[in-house]
N, C-alpha and C. Protein backbone atom coordinates (compact mmCIF):
# COMPACT_ATOMS: atom_id res chain seq x y z
N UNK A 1 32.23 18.60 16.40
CA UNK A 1 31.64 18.56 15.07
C UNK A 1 31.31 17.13 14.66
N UNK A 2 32.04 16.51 14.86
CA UNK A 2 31.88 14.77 14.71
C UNK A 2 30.75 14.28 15.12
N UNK A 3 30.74 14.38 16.49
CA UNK A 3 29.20 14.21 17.15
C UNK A 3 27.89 14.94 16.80
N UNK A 4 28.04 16.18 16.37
CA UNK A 4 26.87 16.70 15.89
C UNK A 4 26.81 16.10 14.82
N UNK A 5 27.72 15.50 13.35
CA UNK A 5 27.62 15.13 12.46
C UNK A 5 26.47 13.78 12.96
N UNK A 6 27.20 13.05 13.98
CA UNK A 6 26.56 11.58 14.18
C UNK A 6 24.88 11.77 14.86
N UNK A 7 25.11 12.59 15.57
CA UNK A 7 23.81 12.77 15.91
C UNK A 7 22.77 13.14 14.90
N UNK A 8 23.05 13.66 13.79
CA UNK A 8 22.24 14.75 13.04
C UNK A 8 22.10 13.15 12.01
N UNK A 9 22.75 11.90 11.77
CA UNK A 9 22.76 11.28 10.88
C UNK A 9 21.84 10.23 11.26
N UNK A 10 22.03 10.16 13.19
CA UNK A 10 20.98 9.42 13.81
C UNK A 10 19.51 10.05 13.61
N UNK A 11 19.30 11.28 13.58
CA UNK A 11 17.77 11.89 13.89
C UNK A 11 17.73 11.37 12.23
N UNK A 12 18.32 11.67 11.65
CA UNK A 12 17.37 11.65 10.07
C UNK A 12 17.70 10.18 9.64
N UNK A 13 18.05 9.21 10.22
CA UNK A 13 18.25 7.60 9.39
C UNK A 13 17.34 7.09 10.47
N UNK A 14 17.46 7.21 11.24
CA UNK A 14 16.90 6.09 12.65
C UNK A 14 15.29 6.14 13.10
N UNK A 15 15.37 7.60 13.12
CA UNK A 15 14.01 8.07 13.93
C UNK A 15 13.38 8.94 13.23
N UNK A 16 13.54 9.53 12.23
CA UNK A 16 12.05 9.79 11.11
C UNK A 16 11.38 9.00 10.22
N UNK A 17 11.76 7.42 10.31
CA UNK A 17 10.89 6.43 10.11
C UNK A 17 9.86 6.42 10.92
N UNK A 18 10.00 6.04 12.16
CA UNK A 18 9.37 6.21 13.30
C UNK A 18 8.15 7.49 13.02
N UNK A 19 8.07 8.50 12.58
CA UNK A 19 7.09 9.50 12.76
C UNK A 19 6.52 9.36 11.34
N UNK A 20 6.93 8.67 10.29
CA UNK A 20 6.78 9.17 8.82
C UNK A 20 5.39 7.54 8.63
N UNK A 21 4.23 7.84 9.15
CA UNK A 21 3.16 7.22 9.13
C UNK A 21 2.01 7.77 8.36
N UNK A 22 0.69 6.66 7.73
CA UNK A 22 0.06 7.29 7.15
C UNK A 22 -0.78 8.13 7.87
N UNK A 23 -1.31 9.44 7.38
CA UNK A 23 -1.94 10.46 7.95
C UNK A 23 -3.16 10.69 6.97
N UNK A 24 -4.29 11.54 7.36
CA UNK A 24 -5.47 12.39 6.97
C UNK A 24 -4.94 13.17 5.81
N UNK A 25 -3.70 13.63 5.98
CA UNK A 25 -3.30 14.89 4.79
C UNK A 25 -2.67 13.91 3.77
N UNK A 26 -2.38 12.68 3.85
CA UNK A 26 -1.70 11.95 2.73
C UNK A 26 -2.82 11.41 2.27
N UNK A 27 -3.37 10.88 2.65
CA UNK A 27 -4.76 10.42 1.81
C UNK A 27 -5.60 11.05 1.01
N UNK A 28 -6.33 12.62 1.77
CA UNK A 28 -6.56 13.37 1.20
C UNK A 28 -5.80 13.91 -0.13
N UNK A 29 -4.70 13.72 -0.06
CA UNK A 29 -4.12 14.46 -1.12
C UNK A 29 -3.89 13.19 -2.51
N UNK A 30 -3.89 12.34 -1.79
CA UNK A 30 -3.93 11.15 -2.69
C UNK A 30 -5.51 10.97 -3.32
N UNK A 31 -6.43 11.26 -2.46
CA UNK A 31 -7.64 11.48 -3.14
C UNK A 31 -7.76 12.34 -4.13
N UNK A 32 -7.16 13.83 -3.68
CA UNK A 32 -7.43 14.85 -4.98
C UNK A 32 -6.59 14.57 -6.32
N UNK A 33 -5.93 14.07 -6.03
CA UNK A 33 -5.01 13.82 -7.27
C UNK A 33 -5.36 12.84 -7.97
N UNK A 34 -6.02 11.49 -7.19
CA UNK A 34 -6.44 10.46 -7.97
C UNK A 34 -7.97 11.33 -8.72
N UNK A 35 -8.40 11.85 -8.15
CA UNK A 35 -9.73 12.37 -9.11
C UNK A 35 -9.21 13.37 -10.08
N UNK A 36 -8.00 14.07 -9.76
CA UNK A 36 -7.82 15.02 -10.70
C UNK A 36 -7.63 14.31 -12.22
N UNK A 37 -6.71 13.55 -11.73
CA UNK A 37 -6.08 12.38 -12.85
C UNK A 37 -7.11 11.33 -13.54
N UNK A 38 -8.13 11.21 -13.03
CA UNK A 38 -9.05 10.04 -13.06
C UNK A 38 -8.74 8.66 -12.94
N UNK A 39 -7.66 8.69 -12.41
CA UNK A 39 -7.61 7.45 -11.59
C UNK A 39 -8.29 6.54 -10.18
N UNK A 40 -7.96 5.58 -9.96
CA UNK A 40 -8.57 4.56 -8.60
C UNK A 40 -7.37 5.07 -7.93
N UNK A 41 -7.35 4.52 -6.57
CA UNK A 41 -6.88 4.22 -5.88
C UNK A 41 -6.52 2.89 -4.59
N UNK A 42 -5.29 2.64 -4.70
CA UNK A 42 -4.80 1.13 -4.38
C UNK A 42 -4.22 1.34 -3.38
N UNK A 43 -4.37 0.56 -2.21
CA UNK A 43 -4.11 0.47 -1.04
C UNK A 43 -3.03 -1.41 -1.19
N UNK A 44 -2.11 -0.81 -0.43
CA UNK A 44 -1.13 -1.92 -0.34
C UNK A 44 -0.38 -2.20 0.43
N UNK A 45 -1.01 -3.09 1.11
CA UNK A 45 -0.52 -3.60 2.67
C UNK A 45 0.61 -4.41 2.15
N UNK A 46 1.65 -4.41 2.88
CA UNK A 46 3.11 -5.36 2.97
C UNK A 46 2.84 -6.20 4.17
N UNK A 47 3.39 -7.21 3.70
CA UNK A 47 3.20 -8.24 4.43
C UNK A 47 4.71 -8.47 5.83
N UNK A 48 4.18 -8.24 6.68
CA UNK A 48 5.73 -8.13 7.76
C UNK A 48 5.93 -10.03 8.09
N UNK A 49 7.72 -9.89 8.54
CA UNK A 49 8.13 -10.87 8.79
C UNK A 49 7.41 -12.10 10.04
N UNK A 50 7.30 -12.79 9.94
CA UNK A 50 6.24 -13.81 10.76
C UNK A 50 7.35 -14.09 11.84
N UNK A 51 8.47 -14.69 10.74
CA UNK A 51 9.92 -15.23 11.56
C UNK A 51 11.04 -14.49 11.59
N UNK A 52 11.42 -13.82 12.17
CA UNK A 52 12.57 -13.05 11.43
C UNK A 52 13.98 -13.61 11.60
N UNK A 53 14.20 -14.47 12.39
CA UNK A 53 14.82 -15.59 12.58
C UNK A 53 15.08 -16.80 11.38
N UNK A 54 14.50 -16.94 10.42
CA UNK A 54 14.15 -18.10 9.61
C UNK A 54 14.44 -17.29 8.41
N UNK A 55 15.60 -17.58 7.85
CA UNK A 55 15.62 -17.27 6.83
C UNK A 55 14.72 -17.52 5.01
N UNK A 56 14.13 -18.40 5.36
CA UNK A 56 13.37 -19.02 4.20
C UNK A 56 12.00 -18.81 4.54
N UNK A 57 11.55 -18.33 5.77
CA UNK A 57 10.52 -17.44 6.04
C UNK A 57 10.46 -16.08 5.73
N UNK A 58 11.85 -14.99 5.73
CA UNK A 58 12.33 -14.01 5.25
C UNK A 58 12.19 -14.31 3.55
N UNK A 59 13.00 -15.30 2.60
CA UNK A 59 12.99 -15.26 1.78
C UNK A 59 11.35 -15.58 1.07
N UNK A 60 10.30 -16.19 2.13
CA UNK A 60 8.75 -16.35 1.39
C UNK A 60 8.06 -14.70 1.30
N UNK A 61 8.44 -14.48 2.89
CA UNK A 61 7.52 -13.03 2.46
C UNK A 61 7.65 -11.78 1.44
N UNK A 62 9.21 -12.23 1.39
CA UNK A 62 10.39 -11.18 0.14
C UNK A 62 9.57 -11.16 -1.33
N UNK A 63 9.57 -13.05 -1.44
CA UNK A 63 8.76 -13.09 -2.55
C UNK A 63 7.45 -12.88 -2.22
N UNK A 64 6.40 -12.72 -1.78
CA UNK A 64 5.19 -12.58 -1.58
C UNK A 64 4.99 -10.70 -1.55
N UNK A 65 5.85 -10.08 -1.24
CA UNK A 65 5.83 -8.65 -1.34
C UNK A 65 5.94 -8.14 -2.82
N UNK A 66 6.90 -8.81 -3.08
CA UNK A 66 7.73 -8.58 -4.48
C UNK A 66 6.33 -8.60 -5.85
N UNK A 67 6.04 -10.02 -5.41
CA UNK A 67 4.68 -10.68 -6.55
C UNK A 67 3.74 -9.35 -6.61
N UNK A 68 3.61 -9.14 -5.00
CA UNK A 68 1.82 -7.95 -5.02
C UNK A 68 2.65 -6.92 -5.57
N UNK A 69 3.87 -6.30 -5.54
CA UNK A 69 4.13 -4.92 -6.10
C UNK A 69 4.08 -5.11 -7.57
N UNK A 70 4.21 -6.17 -7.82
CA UNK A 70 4.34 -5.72 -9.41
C UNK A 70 3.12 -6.25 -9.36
N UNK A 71 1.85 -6.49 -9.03
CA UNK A 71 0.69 -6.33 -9.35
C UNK A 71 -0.06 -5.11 -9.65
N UNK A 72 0.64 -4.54 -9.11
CA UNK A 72 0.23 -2.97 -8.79
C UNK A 72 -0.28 -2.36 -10.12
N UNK A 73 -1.39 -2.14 -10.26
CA UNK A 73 -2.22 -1.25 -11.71
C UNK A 73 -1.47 0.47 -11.19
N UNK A 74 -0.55 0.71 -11.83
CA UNK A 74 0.19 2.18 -11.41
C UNK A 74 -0.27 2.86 -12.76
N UNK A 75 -0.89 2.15 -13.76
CA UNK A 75 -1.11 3.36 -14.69
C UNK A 75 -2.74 3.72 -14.81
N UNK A 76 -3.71 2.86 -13.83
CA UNK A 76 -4.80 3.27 -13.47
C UNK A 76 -5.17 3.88 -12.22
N UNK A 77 -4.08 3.73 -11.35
CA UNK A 77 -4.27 4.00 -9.92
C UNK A 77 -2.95 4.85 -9.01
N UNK A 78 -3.51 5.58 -8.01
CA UNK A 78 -2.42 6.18 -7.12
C UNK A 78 -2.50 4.97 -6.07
N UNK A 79 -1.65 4.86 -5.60
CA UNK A 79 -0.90 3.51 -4.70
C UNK A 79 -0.39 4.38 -3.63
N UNK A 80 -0.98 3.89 -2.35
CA UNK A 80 -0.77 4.36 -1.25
C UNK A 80 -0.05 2.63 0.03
N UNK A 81 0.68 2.89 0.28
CA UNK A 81 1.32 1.67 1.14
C UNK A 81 1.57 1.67 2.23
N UNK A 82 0.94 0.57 3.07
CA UNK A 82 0.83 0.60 4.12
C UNK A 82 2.01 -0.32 5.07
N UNK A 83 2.77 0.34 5.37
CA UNK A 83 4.04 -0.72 5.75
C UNK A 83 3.31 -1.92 6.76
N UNK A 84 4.28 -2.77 6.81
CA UNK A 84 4.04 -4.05 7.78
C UNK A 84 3.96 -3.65 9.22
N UNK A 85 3.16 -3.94 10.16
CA UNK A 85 3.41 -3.22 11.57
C UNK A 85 3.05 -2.06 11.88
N UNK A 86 2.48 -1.07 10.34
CA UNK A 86 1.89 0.28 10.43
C UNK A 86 0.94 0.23 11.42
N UNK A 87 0.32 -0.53 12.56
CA UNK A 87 -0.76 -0.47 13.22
C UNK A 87 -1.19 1.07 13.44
N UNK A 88 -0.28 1.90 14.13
CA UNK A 88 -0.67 3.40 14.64
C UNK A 88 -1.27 3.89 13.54
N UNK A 89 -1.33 4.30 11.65
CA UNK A 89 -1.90 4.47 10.99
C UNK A 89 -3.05 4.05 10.48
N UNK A 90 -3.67 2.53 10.80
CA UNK A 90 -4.98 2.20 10.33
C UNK A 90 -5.80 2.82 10.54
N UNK A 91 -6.57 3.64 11.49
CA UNK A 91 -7.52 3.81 11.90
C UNK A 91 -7.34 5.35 11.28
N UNK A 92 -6.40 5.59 10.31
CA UNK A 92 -6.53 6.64 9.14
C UNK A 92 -7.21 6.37 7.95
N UNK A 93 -7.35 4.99 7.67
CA UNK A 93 -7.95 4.51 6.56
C UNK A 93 -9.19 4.68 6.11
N UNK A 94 -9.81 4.78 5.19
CA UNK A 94 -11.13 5.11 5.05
C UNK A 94 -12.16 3.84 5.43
N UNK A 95 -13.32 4.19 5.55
CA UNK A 95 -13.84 2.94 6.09
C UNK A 95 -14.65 1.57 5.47
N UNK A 96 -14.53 2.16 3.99
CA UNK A 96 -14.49 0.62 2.77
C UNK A 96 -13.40 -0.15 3.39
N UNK A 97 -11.92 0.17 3.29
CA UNK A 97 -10.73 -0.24 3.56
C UNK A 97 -10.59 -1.11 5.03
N UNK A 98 -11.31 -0.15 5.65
CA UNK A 98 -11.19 -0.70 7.02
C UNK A 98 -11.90 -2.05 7.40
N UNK A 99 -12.90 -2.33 6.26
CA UNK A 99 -13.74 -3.26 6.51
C UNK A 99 -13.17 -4.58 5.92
N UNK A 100 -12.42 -4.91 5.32
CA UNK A 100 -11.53 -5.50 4.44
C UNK A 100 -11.04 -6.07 5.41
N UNK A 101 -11.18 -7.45 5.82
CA UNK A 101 -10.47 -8.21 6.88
C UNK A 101 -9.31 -9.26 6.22
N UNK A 102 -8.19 -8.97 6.59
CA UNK A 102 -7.45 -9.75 5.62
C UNK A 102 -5.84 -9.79 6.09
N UNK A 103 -4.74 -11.03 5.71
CA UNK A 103 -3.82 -10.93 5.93
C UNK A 103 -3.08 -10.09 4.70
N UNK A 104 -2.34 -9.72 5.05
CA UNK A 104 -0.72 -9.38 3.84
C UNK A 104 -0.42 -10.06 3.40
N UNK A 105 -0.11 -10.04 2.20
CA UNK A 105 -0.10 -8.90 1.19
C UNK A 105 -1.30 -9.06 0.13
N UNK A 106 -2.05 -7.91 0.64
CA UNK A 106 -3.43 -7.34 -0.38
C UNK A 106 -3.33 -6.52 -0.69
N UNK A 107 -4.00 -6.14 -1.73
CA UNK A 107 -4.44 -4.67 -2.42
C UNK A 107 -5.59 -4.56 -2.66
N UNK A 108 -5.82 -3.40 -2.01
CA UNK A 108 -7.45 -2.95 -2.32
C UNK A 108 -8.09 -1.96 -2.73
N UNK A 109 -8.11 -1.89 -4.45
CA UNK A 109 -8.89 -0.65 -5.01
C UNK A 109 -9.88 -0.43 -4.99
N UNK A 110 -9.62 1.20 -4.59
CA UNK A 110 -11.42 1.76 -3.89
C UNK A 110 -11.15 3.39 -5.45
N UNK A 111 -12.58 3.73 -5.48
CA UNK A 111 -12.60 4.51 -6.34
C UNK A 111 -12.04 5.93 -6.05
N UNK A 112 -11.98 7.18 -6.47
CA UNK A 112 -10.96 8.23 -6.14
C UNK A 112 -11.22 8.40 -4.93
N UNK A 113 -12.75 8.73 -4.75
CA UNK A 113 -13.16 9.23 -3.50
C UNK A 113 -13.21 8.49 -2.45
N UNK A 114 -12.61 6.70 -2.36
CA UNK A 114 -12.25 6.08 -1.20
C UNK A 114 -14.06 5.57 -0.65
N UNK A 115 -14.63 6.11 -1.26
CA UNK A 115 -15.64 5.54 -0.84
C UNK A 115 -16.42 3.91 -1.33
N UNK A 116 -15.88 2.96 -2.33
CA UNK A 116 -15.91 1.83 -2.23
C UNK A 116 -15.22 0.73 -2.87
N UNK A 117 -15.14 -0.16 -2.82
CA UNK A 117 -13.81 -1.20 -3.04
C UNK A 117 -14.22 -1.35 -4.12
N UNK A 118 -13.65 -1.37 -5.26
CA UNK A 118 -14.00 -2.13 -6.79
C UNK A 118 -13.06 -3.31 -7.16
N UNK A 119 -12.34 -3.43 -6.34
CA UNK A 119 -11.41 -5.03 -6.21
C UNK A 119 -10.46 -5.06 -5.31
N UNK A 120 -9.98 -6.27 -5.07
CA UNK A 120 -9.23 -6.96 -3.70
C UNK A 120 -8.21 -8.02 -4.54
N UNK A 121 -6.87 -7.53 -4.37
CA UNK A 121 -6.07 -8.99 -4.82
C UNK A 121 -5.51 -9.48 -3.77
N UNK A 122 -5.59 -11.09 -2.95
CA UNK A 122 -4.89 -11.54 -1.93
C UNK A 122 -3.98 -12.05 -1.76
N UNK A 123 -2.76 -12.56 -1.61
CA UNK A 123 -1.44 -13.68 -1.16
C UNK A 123 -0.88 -13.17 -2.51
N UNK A 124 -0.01 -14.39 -2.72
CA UNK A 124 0.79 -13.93 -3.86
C UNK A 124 0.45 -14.09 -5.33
N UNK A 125 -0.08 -12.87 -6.10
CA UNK A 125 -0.44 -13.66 -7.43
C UNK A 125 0.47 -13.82 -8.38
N UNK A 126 -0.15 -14.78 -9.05
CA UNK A 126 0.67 -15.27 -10.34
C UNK A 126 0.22 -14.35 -11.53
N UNK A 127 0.74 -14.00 -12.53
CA UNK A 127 0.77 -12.98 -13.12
C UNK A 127 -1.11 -13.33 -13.95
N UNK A 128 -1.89 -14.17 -14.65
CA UNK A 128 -3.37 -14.13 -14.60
C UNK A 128 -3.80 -13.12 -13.40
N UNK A 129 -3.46 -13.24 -12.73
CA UNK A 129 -4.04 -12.88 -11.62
C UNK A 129 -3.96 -11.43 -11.37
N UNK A 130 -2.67 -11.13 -11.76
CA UNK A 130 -2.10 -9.30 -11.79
C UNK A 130 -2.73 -8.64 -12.87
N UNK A 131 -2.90 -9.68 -13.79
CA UNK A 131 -3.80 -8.83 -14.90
C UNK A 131 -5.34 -8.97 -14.68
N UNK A 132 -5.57 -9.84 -14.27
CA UNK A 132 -7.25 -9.76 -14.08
C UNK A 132 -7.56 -8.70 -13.17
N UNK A 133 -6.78 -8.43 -12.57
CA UNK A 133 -6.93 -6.92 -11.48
C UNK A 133 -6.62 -5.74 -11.80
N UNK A 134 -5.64 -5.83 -12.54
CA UNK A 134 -5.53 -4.78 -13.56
C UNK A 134 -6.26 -4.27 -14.77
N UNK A 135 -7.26 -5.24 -15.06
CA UNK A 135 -8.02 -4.90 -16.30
C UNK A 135 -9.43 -4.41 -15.25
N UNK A 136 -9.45 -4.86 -14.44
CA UNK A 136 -10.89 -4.66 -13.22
C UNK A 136 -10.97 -3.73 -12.64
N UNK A 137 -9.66 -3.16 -12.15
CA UNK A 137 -9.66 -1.47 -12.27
C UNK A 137 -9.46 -1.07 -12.92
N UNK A 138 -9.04 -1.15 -14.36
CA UNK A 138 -9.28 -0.28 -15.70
C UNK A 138 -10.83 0.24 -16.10
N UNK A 139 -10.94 -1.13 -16.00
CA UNK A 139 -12.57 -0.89 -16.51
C UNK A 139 -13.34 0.03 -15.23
N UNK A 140 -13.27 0.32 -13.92
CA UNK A 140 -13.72 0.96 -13.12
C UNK A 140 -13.58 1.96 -13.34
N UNK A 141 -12.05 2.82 -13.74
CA UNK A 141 -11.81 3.99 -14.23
C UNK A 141 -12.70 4.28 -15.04
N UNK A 142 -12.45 3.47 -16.23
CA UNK A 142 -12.98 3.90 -17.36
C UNK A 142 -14.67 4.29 -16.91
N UNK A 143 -15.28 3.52 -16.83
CA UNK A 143 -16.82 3.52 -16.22
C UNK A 143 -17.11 4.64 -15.67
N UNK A 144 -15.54 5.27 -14.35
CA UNK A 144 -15.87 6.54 -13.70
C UNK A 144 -15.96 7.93 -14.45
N UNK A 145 -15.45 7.34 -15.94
CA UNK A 145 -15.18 8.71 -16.43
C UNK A 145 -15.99 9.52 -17.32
């Protein structure tokens, strides 16, 4: 019983990270909902460790993740996130998104239907900056509606 306990704690902590990637049916569904709602939609790449060794390289990207999440327009937009290293999921992305050449940590709002970018925030912003993106997809919403 012990071992089935440990095993059963390994399959669900260890290795359904591993399979739990973005897909066709998460997007899609993030599409219908962002139009249901009349919202945008925000794509948000995390920025992965450069050094993982270096602690004050750990502590830059911590803050550089931290800054773009609370950039995040969550009351104009569904937010979809793209972990650091997600490589196997990109080529799920729609293809505004895909065209977007860029390091982590960005965000890039495209309208419900994913079909084009109405803004890009890059590196770490300072809060001007979270709001100027936030008022830039407001006003996109609004416009869509």
């Amino acid at each position: 019983m012990k071992t089935l306990t440990l095993l059963w704690f390994f399959l669900v902590v260890c290795v359904s990270p591993v399979f739990a990637t973005l897909g066709e049916k998460h997007i899609e569904a993030e599409k219908k909902s962002a139009a249901d709602k009349g919202k945008a939609i925000v794509f948000y790449f995390r920025q992965a460790y450069y050094n993982p060794n270096c602690p004050k390289c750990i502590a830059d990207v911590n803050a550089n993740n931290a800054a773009t999440k609370k950039a995040l327009p969550r009351k104009y937009a569904n937010i979809i996130t793209i972990e650091a290293g997600g490589t196997r999921s990109l080529d799920k992305l729609p293809e505004c998104v895909k065209a977007i050449k860029a390091n982590a940590p960005i965000l890039v709002a495209t309208d419900a239907a994913c079909t084009k970018v109405i803004g890009t925030l890059r590196g770490r912003p300072d809060r001007a900056q979270a709001d100027a993106f936030e008022k830039s997809v407001a006003a996109e919403v609004a416009a869509a509606k």
